[in-house]
Protein backbone atom coordinates (compact mmCIF):
# COMPACT_ATOMS: atom_id res chain seq x y z
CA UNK A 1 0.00 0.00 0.00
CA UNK A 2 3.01 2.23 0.70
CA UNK A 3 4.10 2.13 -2.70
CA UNK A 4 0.66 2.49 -4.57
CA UNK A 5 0.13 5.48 -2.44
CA UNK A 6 3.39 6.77 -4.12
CA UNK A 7 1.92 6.07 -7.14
CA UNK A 8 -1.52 8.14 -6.11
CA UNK A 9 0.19 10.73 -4.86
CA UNK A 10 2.06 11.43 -7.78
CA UNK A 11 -1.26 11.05 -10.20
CA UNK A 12 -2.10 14.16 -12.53
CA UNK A 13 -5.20 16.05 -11.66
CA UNK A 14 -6.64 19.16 -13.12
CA UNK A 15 -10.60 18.40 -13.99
CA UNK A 16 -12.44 17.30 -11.11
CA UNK A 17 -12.97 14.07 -12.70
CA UNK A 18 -8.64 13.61 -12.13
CA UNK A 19 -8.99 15.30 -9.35
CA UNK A 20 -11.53 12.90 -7.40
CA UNK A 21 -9.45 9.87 -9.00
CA UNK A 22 -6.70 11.51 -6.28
CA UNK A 23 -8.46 12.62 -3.76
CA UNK A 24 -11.41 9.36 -2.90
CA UNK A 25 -8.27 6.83 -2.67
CA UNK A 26 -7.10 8.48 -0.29
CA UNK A 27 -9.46 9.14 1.70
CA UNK A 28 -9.79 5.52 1.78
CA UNK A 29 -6.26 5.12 3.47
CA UNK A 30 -7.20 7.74 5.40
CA UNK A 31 -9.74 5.58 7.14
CA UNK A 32 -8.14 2.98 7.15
CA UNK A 33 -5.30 4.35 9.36
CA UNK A 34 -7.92 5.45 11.55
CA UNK A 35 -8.64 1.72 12.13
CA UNK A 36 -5.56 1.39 13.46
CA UNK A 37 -4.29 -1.92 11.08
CA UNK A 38 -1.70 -0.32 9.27
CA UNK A 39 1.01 2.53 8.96
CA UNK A 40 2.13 4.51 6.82
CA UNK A 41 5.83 5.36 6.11
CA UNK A 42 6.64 8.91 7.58
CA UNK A 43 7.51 10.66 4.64
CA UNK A 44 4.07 9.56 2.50
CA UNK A 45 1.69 9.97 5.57
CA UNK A 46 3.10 14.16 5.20
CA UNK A 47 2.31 13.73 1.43
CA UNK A 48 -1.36 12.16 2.12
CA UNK A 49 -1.86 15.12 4.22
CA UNK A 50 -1.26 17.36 1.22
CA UNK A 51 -2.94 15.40 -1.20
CA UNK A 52 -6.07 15.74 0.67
CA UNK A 53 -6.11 18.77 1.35
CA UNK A 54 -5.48 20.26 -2.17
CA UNK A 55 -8.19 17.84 -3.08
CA UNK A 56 -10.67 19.76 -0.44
CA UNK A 57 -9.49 22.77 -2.09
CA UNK A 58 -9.77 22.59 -5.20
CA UNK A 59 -13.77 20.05 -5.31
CA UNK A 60 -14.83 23.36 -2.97
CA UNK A 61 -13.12 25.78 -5.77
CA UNK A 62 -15.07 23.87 -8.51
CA UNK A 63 -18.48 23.30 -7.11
CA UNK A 64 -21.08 25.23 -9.36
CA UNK A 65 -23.64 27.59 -7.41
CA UNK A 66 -26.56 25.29 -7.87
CA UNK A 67 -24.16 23.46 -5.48
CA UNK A 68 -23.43 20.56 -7.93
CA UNK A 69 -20.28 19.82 -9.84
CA UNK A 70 -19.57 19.23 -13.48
CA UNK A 71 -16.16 18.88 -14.89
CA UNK A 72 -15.06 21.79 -15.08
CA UNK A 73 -15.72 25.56 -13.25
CA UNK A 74 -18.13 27.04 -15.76
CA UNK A 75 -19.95 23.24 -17.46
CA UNK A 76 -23.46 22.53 -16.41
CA UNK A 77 -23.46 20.12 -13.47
CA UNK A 78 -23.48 16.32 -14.15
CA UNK A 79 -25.23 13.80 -11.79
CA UNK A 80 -22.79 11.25 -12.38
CA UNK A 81 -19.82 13.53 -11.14
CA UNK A 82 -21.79 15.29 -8.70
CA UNK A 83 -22.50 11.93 -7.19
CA UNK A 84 -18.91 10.95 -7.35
CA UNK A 85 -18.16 14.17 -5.74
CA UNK A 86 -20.10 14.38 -2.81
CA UNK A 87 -19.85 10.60 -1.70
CA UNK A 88 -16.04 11.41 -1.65
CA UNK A 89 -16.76 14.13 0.59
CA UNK A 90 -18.98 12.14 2.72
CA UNK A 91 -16.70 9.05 3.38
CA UNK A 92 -14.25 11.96 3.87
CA UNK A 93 -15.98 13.25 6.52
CA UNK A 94 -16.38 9.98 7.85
CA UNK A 95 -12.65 9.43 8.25
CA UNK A 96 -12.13 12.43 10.52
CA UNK A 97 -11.65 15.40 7.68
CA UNK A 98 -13.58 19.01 8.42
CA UNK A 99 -15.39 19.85 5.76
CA UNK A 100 -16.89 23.52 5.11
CA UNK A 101 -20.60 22.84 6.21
CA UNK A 102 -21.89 25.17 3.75
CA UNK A 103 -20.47 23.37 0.87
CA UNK A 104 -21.51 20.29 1.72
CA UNK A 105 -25.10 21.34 2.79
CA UNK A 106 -25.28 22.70 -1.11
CA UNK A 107 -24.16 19.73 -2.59
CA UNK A 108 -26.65 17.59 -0.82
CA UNK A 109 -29.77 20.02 -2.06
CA UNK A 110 -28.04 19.50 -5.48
CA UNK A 111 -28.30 15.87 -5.20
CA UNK A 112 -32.15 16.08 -3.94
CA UNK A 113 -32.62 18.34 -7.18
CA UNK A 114 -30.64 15.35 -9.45
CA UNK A 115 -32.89 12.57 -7.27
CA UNK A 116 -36.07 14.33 -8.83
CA UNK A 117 -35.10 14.90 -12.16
CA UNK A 118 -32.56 12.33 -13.41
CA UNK A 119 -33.35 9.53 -15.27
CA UNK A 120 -33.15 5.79 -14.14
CA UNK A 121 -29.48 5.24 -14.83
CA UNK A 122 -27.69 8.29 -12.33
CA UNK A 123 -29.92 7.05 -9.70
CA UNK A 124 -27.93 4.98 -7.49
CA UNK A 125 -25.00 6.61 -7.48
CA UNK A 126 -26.86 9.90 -6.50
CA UNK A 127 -28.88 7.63 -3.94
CA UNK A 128 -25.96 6.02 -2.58
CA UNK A 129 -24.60 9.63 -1.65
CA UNK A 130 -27.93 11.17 -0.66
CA UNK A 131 -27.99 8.29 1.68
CA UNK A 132 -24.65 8.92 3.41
CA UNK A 133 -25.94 12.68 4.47
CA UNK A 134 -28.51 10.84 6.77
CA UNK A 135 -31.60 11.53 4.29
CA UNK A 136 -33.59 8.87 2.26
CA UNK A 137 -36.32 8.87 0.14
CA UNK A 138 -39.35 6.07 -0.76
CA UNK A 139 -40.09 7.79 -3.75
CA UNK A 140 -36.45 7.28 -5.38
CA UNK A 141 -36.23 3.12 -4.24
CA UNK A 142 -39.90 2.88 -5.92
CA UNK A 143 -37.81 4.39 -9.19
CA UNK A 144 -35.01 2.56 -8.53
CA UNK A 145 -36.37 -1.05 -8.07
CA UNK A 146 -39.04 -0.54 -11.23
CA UNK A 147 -35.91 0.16 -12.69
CA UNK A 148 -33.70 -2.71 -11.63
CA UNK A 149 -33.71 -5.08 -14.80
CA UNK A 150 -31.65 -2.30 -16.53
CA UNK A 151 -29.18 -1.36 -14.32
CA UNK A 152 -25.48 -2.54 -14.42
CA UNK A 153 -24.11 -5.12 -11.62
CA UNK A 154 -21.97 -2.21 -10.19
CA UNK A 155 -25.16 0.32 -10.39
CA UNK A 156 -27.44 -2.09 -8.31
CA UNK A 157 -24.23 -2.42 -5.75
CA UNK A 158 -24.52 0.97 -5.23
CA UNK A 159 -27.68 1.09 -4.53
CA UNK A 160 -27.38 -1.85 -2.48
CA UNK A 161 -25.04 0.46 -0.39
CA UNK A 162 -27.59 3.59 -0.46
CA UNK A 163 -30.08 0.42 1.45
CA UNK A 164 -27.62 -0.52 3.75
CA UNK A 165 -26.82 3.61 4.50
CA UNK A 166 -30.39 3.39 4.86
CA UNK A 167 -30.47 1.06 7.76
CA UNK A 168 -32.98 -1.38 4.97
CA UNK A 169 -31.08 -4.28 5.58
CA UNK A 170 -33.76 -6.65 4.78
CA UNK A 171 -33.58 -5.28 1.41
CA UNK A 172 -29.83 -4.70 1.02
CA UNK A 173 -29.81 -8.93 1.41
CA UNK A 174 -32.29 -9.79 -0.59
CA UNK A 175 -31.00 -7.36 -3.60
CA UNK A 176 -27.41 -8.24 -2.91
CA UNK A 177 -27.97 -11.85 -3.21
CA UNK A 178 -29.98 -11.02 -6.67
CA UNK A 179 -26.47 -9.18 -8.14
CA UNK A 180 -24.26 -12.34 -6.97
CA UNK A 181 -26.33 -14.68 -9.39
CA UNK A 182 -24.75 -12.76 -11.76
CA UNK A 183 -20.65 -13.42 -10.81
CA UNK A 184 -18.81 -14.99 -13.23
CA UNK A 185 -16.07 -17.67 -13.13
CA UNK A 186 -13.44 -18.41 -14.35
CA UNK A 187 -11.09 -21.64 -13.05
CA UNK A 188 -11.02 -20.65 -9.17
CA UNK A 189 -11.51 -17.35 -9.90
CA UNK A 190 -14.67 -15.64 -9.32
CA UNK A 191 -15.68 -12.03 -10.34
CA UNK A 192 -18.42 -9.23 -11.45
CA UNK A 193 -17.93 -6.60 -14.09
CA UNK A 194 -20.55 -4.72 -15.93
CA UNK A 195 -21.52 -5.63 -19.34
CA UNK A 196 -20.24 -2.68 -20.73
CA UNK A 197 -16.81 -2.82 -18.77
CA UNK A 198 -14.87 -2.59 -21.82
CA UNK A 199 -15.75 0.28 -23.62
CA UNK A 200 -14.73 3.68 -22.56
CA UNK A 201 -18.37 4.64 -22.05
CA UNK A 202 -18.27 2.57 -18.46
CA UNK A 203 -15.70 5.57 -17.25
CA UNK A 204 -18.57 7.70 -16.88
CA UNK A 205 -20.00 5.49 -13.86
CA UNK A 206 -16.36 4.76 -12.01
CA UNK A 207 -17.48 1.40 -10.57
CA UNK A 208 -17.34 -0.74 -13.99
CA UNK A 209 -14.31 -2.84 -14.55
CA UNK A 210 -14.02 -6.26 -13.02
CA UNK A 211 -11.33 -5.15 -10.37
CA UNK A 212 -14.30 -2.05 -9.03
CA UNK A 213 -17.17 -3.90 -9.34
CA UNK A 214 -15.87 -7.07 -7.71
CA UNK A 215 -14.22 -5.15 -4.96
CA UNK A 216 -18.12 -3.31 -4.30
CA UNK A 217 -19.30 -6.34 -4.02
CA UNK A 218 -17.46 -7.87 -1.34
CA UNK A 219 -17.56 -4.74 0.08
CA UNK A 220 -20.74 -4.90 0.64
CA UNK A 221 -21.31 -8.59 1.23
CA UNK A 222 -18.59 -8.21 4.35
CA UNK A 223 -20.89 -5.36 5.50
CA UNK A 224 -23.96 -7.22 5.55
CA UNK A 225 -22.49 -10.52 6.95
């Protein structure tokens, strides 16, 4: 892990897109030193430090005034990337980082805004961050679950997550058991990927590939065990 944060550390970012593909790893090694399990050398635990705070900086510096995010400063926001956005801020929070209140607060109206208006396919991802503020809403699982035949394996993990951030763990279960009928094998291996995986359309989502998807789902399995 030492050396992949290196390797994150060092990644290029301009775009929030880049920027989030910095700043949500770690964040994740962030919480996981808060677990205690692990260290990090001296000299990268300084450089985490710095990597997320520019990434603070510069996700508040780009957030639109609707409170949403898009790629860039001046675009028209994008569910997908406000989603991505503000569950990186969430699980941020989570791991011990202040975040500016007012910014976040704005971003989570955005997202109720998105809930209401979006189509099918943005809908888990927005729900799986609306869901991490402490809100939820009946009328977005009703979409959701009509919905459910069309989604991608790594969009119904998601909203498996929004459930379980939900506290519907009934639900979260059932629907998680539903997505493993669909793992694939291969010798001893086992894995999930979404049918569109390898295109560069599947970008768009960030959850995809075989090595995402797969990792959501056991994710999410260890959580509900």
């Amino acid at each position: 892990l030492n050396e992949s944060l290196r390797e994150l550390i060092d990644f290029p970012y301009g775009c929030v897109e880049q920027t989030m593909s910095r700043f949500l790893p770690a964040v994740r090694v962030k919480a996981l030193l808060g677990s205690g399990s692990w260290s990090l050398e001296p000299g990268v635990a300084a450089r985490l430090d710095r990597v997320l705070d520019e990434g603070l900086r510069k996700l508040y510096d780009f957030q639109h005034e609707d409170g949403g995010w898009g790629w860039w400063k001046d675009d028209p926001s994008d569910p997908y990337l406000t989603a991505h956005v503000m569950y990186g801020l969430a699980l941020a929070g989570k791991a011990g980082l202040p975040l500016r209140s007012e910014a976040y607060e704005k971003g989570v109206k955005n997202l109720a805004e998105q809930l209401e208006k979006s189509a099918v396919d943005p809908l888990p991802a927005l729900y799986r961050a609306y869901t991490l503020s402490g809100k939820a809403s009946d009328a977005v699982e009703k979409r959701v679950e009509a919905g459910w035949r069309q989604l991608q394996p790594s969009q119904r993990i998601q909203y498996v997550e929004a459930l379980r951030n939900a506290n519907r763990a009934e639900r979260s279960v059932r629907l998680l058991d539903d997505v493993k009928k669909q793992v694939m094998r291969e010798g001893s291996a086992a894995y999930l990927k979404d049918e569109d995986a390898d295109s560069w359309w599947y970008s768009r989502r960030w959850s995809g590939s075989a090595v995402e998807t797969t990792a959501m789902l056991l994710e999410n399995q260890l959580a509900l065990d």
